[in-house]
N, C-alpha and C. Protein backbone atom coordinates (compact mmCIF):
# COMPACT_ATOMS: atom_id res chain seq x y z
N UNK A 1 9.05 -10.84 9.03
CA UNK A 1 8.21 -9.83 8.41
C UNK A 1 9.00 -8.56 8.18
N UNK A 2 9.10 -7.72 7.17
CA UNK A 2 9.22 -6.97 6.92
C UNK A 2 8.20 -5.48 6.59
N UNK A 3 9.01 -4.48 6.65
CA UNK A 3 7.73 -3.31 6.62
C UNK A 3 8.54 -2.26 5.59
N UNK A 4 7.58 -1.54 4.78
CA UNK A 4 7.66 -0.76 4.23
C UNK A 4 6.81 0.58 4.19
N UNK A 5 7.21 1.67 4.39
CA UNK A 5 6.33 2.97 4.22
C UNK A 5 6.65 3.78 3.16
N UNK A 6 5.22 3.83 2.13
CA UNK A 6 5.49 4.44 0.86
C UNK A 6 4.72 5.88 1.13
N UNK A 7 5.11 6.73 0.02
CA UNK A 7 4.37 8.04 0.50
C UNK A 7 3.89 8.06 -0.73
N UNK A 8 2.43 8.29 -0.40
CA UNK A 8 1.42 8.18 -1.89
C UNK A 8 0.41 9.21 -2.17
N UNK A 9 0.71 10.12 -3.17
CA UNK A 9 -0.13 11.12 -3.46
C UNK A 9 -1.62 10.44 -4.52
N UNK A 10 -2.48 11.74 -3.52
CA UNK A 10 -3.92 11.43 -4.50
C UNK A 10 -4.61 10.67 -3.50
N UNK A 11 -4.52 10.43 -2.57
CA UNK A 11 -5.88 9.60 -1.37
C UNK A 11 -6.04 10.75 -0.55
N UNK A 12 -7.62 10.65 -0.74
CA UNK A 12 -8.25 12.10 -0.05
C UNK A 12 -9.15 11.67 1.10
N UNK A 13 -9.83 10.12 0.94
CA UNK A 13 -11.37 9.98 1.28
C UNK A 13 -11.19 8.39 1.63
N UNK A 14 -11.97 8.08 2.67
CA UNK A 14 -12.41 6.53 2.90
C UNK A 14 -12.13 5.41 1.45
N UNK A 15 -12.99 6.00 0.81
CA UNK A 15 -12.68 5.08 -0.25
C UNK A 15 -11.62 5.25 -0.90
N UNK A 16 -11.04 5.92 -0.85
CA UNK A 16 -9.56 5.69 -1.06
C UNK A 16 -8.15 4.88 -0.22
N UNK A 17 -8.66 4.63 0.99
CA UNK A 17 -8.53 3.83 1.82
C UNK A 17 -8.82 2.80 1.58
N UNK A 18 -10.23 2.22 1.54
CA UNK A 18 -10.64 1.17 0.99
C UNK A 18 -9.85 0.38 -0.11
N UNK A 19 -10.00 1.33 -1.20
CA UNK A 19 -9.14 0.95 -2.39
C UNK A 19 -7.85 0.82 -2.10
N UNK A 20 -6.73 1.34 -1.49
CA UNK A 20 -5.50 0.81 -1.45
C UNK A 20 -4.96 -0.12 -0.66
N UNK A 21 -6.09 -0.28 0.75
CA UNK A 21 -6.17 -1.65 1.70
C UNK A 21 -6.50 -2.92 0.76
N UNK A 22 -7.39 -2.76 -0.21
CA UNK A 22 -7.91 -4.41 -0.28
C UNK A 22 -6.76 -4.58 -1.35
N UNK A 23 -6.81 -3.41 -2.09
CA UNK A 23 -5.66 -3.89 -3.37
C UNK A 23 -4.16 -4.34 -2.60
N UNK A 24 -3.72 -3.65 -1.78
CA UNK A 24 -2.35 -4.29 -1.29
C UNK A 24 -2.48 -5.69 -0.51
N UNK A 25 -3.77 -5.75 0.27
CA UNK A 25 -3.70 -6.99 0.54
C UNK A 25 -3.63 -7.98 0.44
N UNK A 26 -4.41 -7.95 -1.07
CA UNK A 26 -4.51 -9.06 -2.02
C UNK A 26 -3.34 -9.85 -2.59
N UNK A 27 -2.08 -9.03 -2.15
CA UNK A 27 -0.65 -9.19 -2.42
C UNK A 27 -0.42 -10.41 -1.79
N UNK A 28 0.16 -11.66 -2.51
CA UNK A 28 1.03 -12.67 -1.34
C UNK A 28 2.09 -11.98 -0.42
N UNK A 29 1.70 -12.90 0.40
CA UNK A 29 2.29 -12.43 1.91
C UNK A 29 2.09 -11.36 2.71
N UNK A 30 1.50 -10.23 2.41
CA UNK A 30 1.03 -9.43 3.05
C UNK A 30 0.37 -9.66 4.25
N UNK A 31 0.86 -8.83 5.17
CA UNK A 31 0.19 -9.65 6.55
C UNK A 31 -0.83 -8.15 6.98
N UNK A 32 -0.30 -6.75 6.54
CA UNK A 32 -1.19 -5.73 7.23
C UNK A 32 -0.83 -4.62 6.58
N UNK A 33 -1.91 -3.92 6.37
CA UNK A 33 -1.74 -2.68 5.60
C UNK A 33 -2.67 -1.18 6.38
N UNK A 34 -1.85 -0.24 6.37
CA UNK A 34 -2.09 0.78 7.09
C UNK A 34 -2.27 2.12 6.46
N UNK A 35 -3.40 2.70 6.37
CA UNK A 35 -2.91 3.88 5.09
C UNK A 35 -3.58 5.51 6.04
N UNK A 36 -2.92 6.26 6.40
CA UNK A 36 -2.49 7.39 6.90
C UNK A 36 -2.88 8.36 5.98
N UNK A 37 -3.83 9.02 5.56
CA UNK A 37 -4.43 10.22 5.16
C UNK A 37 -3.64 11.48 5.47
N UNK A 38 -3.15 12.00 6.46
CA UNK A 38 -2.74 12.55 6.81
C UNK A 38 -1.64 13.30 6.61
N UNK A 39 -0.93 11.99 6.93
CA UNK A 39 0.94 12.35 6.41
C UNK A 39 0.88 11.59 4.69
N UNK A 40 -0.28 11.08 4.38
CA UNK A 40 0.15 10.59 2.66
C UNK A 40 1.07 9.58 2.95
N UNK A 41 0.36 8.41 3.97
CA UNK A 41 1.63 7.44 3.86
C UNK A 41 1.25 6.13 3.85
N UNK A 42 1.40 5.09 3.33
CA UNK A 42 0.78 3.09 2.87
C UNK A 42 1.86 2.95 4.07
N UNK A 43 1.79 2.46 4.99
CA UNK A 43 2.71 1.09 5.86
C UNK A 43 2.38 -0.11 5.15
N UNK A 44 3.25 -0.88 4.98
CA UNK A 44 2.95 -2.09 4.63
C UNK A 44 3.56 -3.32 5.41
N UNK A 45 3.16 -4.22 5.76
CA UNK A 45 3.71 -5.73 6.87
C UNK A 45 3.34 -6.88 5.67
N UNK A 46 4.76 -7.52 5.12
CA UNK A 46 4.94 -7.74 4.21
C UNK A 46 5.95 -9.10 4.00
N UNK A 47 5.75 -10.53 3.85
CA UNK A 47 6.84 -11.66 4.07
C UNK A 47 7.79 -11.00 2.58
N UNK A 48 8.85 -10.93 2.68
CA UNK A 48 9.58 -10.38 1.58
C UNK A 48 10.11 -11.42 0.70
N UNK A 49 10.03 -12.58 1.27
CA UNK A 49 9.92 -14.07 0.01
C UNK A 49 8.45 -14.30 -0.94
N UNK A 50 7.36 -13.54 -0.46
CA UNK A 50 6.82 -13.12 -1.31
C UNK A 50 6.25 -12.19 -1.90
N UNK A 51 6.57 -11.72 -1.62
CA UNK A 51 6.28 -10.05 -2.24
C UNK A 51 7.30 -9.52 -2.08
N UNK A 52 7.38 -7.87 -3.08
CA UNK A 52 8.47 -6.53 -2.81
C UNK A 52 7.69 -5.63 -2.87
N UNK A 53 8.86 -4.50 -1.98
CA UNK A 53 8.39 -3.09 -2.14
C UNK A 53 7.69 -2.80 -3.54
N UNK A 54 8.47 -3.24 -4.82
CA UNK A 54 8.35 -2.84 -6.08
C UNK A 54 6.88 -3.17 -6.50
N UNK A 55 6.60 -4.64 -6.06
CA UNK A 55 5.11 -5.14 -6.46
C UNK A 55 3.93 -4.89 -5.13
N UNK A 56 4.20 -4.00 -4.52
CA UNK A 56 3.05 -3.16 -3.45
C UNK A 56 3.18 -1.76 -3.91
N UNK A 57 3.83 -1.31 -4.41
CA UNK A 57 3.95 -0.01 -5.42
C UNK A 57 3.24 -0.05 -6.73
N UNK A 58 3.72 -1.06 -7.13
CA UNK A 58 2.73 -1.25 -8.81
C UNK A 58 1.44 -1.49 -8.29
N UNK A 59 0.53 -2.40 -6.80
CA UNK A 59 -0.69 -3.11 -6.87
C UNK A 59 -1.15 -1.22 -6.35
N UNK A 60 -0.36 -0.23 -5.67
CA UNK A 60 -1.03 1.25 -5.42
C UNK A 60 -0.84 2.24 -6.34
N UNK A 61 -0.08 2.14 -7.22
CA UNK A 61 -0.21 2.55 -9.13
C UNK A 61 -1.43 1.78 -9.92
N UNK A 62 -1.77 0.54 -9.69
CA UNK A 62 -2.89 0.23 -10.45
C UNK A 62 -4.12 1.00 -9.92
N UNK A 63 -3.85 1.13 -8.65
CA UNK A 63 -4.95 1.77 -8.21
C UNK A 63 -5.52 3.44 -8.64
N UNK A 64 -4.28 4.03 -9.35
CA UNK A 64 -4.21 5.25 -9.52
C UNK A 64 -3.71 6.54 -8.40
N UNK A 65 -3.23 5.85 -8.05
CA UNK A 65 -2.76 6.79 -6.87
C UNK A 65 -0.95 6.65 -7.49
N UNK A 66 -0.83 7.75 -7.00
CA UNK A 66 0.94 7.97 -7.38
C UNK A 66 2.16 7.87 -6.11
N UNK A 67 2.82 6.73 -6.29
CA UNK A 67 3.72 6.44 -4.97
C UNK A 67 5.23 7.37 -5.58
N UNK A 68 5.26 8.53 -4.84
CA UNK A 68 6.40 9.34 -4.70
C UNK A 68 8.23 8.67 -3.89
């Protein structure tokens, strides 16, 4: 497993949480997703044979949120 921490502007509120948990999860291989209000930060737990950083970045850009 691999992990990644992205720093993502624009999540203010629960449902913004909501929204970037189910959308990254939905990712193959994703094993756990963590999203930090606080510091503006996605953890991601991630099999890296199927998925990348690059395509857990685009599934929290579809979402509208901006990964810095």
């Amino acid at each position: 497993m691999d992990t990644v921490i992205l720093k993502v502007e624009g999540m203010s509120c629960a449902h913004c949480v909501k929204a970037v948990t189910s959308a990254v999860s939905a990712l193959p291989g994703v094993s756990g997703v963590t999203v930090d209000l606080g510091a503006k930060t996605v953890t991601v737990a991630y099999d890296a044979s199927k998925s990348s950083p690059d395509s857990i970045k685009a599934k929290i850009e579809d979402q509208g949120y901006d990964v810095v």
